[in-house]
N, C-alpha and C. Protein backbone atom coordinates (compact mmCIF):
# COMPACT_ATOMS: atom_id res chain seq x y z
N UNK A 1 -30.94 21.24 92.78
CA UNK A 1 -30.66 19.81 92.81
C UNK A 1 -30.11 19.36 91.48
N UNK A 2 -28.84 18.70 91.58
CA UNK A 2 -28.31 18.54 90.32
C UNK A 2 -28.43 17.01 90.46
N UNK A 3 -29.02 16.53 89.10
CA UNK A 3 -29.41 14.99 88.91
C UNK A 3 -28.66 14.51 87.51
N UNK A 4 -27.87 13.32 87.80
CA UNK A 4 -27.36 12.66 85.96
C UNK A 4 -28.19 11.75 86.03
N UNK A 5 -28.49 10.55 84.88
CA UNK A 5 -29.44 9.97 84.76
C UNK A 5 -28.87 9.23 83.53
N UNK A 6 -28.39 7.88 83.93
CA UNK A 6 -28.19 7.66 82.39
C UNK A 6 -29.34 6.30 81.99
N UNK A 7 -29.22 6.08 80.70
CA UNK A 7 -30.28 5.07 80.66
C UNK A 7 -29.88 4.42 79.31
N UNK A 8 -30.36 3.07 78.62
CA UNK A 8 -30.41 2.66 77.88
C UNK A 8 -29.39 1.54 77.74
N UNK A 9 -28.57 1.12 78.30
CA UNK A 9 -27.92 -0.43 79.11
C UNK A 9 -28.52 -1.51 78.34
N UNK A 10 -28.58 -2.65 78.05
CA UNK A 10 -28.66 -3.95 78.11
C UNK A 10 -27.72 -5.06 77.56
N UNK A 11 -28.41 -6.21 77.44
CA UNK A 11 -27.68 -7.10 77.09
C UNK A 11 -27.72 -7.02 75.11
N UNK A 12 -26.16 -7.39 74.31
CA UNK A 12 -27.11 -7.59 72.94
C UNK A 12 -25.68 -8.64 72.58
N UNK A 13 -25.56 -9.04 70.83
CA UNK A 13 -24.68 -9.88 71.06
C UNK A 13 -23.65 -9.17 70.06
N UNK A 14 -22.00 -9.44 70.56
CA UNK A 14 -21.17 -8.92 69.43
C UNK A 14 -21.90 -8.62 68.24
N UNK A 15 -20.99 -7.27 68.01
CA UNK A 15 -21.74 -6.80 66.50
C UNK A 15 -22.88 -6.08 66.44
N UNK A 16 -23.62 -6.36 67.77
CA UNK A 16 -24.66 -5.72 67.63
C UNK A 16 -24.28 -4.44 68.17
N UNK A 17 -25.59 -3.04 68.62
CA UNK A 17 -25.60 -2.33 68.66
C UNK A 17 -26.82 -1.46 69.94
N UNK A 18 -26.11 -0.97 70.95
CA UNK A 18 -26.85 -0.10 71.66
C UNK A 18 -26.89 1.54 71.81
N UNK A 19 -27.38 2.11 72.24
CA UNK A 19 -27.87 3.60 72.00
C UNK A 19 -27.70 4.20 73.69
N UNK A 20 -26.83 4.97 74.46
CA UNK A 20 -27.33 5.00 75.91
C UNK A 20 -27.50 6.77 76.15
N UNK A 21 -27.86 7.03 77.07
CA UNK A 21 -28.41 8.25 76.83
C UNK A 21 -28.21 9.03 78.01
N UNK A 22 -27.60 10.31 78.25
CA UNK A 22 -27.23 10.89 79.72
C UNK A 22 -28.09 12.37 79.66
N UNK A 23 -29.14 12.47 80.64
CA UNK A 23 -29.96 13.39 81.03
C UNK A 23 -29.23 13.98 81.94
N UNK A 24 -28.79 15.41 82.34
CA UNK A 24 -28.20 15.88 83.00
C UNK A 24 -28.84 17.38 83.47
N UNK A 25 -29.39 17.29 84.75
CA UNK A 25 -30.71 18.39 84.75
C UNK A 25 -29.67 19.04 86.53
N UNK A 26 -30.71 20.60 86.36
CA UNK A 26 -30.26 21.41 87.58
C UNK A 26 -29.37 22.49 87.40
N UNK A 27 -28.05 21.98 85.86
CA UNK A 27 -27.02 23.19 85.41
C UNK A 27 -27.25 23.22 84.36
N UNK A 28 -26.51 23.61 83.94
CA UNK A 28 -25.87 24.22 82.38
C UNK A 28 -24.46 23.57 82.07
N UNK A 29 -24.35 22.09 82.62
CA UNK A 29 -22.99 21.75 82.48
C UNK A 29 -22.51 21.82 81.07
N UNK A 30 -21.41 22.11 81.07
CA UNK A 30 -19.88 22.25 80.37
C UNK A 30 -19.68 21.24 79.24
N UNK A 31 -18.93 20.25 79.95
CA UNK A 31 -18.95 18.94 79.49
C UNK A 31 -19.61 17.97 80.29
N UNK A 32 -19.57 16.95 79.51
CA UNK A 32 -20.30 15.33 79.47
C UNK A 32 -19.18 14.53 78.86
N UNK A 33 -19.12 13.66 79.93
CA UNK A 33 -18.02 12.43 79.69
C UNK A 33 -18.95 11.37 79.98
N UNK A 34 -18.56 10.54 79.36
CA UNK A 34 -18.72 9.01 79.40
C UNK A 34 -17.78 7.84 79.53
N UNK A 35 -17.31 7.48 80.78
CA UNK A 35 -16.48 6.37 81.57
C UNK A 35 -17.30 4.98 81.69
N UNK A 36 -16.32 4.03 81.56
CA UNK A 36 -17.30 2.44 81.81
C UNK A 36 -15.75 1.86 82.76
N UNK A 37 -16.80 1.06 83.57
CA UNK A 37 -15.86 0.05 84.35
C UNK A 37 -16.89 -1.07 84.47
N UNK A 38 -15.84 -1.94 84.17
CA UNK A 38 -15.83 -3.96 84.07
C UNK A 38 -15.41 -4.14 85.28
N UNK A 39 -15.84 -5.31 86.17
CA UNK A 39 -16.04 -5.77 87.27
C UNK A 39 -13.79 -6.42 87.06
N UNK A 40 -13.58 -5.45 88.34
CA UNK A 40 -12.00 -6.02 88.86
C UNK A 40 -10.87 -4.79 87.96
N UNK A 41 -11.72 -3.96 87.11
CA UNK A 41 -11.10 -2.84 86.12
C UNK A 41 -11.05 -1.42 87.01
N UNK A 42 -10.59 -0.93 86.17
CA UNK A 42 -10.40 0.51 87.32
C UNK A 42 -11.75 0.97 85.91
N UNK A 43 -12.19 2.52 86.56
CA UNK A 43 -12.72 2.80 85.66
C UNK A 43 -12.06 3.69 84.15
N UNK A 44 -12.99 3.75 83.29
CA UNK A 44 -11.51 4.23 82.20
C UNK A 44 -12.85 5.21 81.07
N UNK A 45 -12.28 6.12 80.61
CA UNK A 45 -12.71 6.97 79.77
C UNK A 45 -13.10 6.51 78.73
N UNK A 46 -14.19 7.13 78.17
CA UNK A 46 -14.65 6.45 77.00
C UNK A 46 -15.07 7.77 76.05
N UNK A 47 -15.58 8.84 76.22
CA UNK A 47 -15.61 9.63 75.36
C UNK A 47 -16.55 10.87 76.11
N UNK A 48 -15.97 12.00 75.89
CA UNK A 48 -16.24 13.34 75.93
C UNK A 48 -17.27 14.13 74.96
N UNK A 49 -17.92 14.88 75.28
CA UNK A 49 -18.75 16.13 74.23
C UNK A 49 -18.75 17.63 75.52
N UNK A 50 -17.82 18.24 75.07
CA UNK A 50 -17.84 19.57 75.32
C UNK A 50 -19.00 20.90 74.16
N UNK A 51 -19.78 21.64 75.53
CA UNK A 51 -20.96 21.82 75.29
C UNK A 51 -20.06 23.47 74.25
N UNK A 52 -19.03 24.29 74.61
CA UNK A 52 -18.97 25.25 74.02
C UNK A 52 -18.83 25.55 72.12
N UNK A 53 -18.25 24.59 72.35
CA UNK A 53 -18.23 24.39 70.47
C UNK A 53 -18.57 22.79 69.73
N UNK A 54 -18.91 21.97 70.55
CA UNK A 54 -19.31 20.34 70.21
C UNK A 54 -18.18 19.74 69.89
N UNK A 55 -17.26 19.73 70.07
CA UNK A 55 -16.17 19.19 70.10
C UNK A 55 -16.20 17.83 71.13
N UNK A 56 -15.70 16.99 70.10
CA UNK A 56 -15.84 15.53 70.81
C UNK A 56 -14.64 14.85 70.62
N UNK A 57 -14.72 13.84 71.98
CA UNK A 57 -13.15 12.72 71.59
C UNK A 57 -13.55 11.11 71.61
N UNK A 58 -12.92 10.57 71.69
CA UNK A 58 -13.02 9.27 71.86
C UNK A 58 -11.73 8.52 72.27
N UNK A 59 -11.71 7.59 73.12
CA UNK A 59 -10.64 7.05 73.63
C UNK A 59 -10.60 5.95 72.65
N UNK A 60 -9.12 5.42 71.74
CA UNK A 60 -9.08 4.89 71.23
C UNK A 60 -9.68 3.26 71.12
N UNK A 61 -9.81 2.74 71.91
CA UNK A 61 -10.39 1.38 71.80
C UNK A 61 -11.49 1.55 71.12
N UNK A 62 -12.47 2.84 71.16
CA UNK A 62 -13.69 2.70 71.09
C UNK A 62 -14.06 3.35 69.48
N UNK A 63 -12.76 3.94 69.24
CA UNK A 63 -12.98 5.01 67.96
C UNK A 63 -13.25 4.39 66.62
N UNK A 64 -14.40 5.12 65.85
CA UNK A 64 -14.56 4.24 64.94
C UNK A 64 -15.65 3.31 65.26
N UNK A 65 -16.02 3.13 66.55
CA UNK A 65 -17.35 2.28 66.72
C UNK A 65 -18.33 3.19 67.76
N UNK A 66 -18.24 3.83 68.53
CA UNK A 66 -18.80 4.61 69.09
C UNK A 66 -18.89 5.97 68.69
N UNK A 67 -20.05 6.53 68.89
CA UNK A 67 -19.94 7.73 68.79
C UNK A 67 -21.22 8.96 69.51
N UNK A 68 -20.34 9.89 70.33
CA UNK A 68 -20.95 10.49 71.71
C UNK A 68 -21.79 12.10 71.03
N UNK A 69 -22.94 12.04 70.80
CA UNK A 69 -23.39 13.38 70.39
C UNK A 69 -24.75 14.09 71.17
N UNK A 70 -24.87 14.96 71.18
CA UNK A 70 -26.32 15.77 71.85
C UNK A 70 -27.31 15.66 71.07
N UNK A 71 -28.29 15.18 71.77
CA UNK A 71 -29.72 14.94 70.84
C UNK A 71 -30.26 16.14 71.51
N UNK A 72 -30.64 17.33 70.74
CA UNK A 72 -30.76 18.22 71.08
C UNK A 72 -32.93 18.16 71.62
N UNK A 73 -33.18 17.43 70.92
CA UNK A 73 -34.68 17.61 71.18
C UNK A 73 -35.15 16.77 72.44
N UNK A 74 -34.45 15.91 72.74
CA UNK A 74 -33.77 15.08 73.83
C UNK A 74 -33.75 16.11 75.11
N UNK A 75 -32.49 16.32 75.01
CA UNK A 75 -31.52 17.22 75.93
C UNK A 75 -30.54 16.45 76.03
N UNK A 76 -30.61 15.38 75.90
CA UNK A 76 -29.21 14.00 75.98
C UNK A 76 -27.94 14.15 75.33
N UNK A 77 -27.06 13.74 76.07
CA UNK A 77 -26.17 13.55 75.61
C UNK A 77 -25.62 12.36 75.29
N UNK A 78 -26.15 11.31 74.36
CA UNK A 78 -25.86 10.24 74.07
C UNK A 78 -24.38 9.75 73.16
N UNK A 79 -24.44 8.26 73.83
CA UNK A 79 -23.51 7.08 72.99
C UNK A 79 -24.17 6.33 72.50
N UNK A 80 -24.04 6.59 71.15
CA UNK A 80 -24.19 5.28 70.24
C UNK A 80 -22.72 4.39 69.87
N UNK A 81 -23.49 2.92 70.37
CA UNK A 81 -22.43 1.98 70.37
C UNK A 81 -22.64 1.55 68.96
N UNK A 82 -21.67 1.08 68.26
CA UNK A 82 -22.22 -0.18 66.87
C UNK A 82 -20.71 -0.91 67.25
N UNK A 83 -20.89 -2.21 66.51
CA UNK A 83 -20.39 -3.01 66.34
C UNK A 83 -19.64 -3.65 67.95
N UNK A 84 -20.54 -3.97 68.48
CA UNK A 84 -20.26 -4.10 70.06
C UNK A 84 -19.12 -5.24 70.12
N UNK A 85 -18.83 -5.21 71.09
CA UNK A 85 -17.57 -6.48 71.24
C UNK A 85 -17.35 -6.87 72.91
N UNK A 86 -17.41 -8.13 73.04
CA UNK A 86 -17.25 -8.47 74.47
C UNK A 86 -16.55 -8.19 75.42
N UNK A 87 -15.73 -7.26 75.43
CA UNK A 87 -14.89 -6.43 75.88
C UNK A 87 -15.24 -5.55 76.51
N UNK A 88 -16.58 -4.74 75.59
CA UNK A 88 -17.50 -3.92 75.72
C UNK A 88 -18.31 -3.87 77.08
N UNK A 89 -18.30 -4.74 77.46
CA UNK A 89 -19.46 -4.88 78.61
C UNK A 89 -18.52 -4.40 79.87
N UNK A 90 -19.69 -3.82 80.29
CA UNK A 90 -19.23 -2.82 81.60
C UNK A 90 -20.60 -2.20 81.75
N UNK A 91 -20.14 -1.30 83.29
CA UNK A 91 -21.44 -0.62 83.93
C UNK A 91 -20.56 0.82 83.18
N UNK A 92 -21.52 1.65 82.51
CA UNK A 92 -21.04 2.99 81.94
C UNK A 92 -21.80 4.03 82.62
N UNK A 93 -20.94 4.92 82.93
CA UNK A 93 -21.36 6.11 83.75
C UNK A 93 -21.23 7.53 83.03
N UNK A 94 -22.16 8.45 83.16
CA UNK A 94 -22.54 9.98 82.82
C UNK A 94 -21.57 10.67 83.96
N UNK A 95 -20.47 11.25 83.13
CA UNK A 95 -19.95 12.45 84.14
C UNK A 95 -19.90 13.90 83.72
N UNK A 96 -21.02 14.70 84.51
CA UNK A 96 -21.13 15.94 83.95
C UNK A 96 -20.03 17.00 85.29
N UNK A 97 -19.64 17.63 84.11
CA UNK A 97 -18.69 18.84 84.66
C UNK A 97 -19.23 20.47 84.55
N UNK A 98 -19.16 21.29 85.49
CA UNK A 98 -18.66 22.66 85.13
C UNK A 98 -17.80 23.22 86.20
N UNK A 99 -16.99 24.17 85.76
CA UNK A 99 -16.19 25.23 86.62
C UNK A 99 -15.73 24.05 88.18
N UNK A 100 -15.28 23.10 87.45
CA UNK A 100 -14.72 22.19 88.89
C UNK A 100 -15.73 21.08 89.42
N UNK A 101 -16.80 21.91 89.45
CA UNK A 101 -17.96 20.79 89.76
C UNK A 101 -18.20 19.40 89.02
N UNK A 102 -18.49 18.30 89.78
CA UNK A 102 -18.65 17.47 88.72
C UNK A 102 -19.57 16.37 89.85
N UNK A 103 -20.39 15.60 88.43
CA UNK A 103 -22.06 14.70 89.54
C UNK A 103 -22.11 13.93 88.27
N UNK A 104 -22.24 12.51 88.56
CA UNK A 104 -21.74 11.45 88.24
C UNK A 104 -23.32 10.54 88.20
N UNK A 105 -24.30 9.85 87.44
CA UNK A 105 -25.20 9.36 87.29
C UNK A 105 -24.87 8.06 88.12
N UNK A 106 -25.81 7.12 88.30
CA UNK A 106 -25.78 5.91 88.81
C UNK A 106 -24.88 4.57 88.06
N UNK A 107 -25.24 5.12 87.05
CA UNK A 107 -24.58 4.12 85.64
C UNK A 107 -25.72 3.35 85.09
N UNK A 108 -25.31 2.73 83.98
CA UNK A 108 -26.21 1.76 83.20
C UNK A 108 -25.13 0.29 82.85
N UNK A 109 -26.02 -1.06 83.16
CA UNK A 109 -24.68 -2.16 82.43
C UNK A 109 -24.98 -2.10 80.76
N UNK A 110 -24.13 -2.24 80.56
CA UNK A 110 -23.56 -2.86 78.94
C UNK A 110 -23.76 -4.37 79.01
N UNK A 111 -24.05 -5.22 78.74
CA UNK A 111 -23.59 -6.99 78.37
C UNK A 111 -23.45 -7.36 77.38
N UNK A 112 -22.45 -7.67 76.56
CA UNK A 112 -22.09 -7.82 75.15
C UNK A 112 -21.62 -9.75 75.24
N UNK A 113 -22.59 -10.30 74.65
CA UNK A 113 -21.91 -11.79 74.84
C UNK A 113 -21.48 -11.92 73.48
N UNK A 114 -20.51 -12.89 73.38
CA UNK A 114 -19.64 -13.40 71.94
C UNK A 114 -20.62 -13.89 70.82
């Protein structure tokens, strides 16, 4: 049974700062992406951590304020947000990959008010 799980969502205000966290149990996945979609948005990429050498990206809007790493004592593969911006807010989703396969968490919202 392969389960994503993301957690750590809420509301905070520009500038501020949230932490979200993707549990990904059952494989040994590959990579871990992190996508957010805003209500009427398509969904859109937000940042990658590939498990073979830790190699990470970030989609530019976010670079420089986010940043996607493995908490190894965790097992998570977390985003730390800083300097949030109302823009920001969206439901963000855990997408774990291997060898083609890929299982997608429920999501968590973001709410970033001005």
């Amino acid at each position: 049974q392969v389960t994503v799980v993301e957690s750590g969502g809420g509301m905070v205000q520009a500038g501020g700062s949230l932490r979200l966290s993707c549990a990904a149990s059952g494989r040994a996945f590959s990579t871990i992406y992190w996508y957010r979609q805003a209500p009427g948005k398509e969904r859109e990429f937000v940042a990658v951590w590939v498990r073979s050498n830790g190699t990470t990206r970030h989609t530019d809007s976010v670079q420089g304020r986010f940043t996607i790493f493995r908490d190894n004592a965790r097992k998570t593969v977390d985003l730390q947000m800083d300097n949030l911006k109302p823009e920001d807010s969206a439901m963000y989703y855990c997408n774990a990959r291997i060898l083609g396969a890929s299982s997608w968490g429920q999501g968590t919202q973001v709410t970033v008010s001005p």
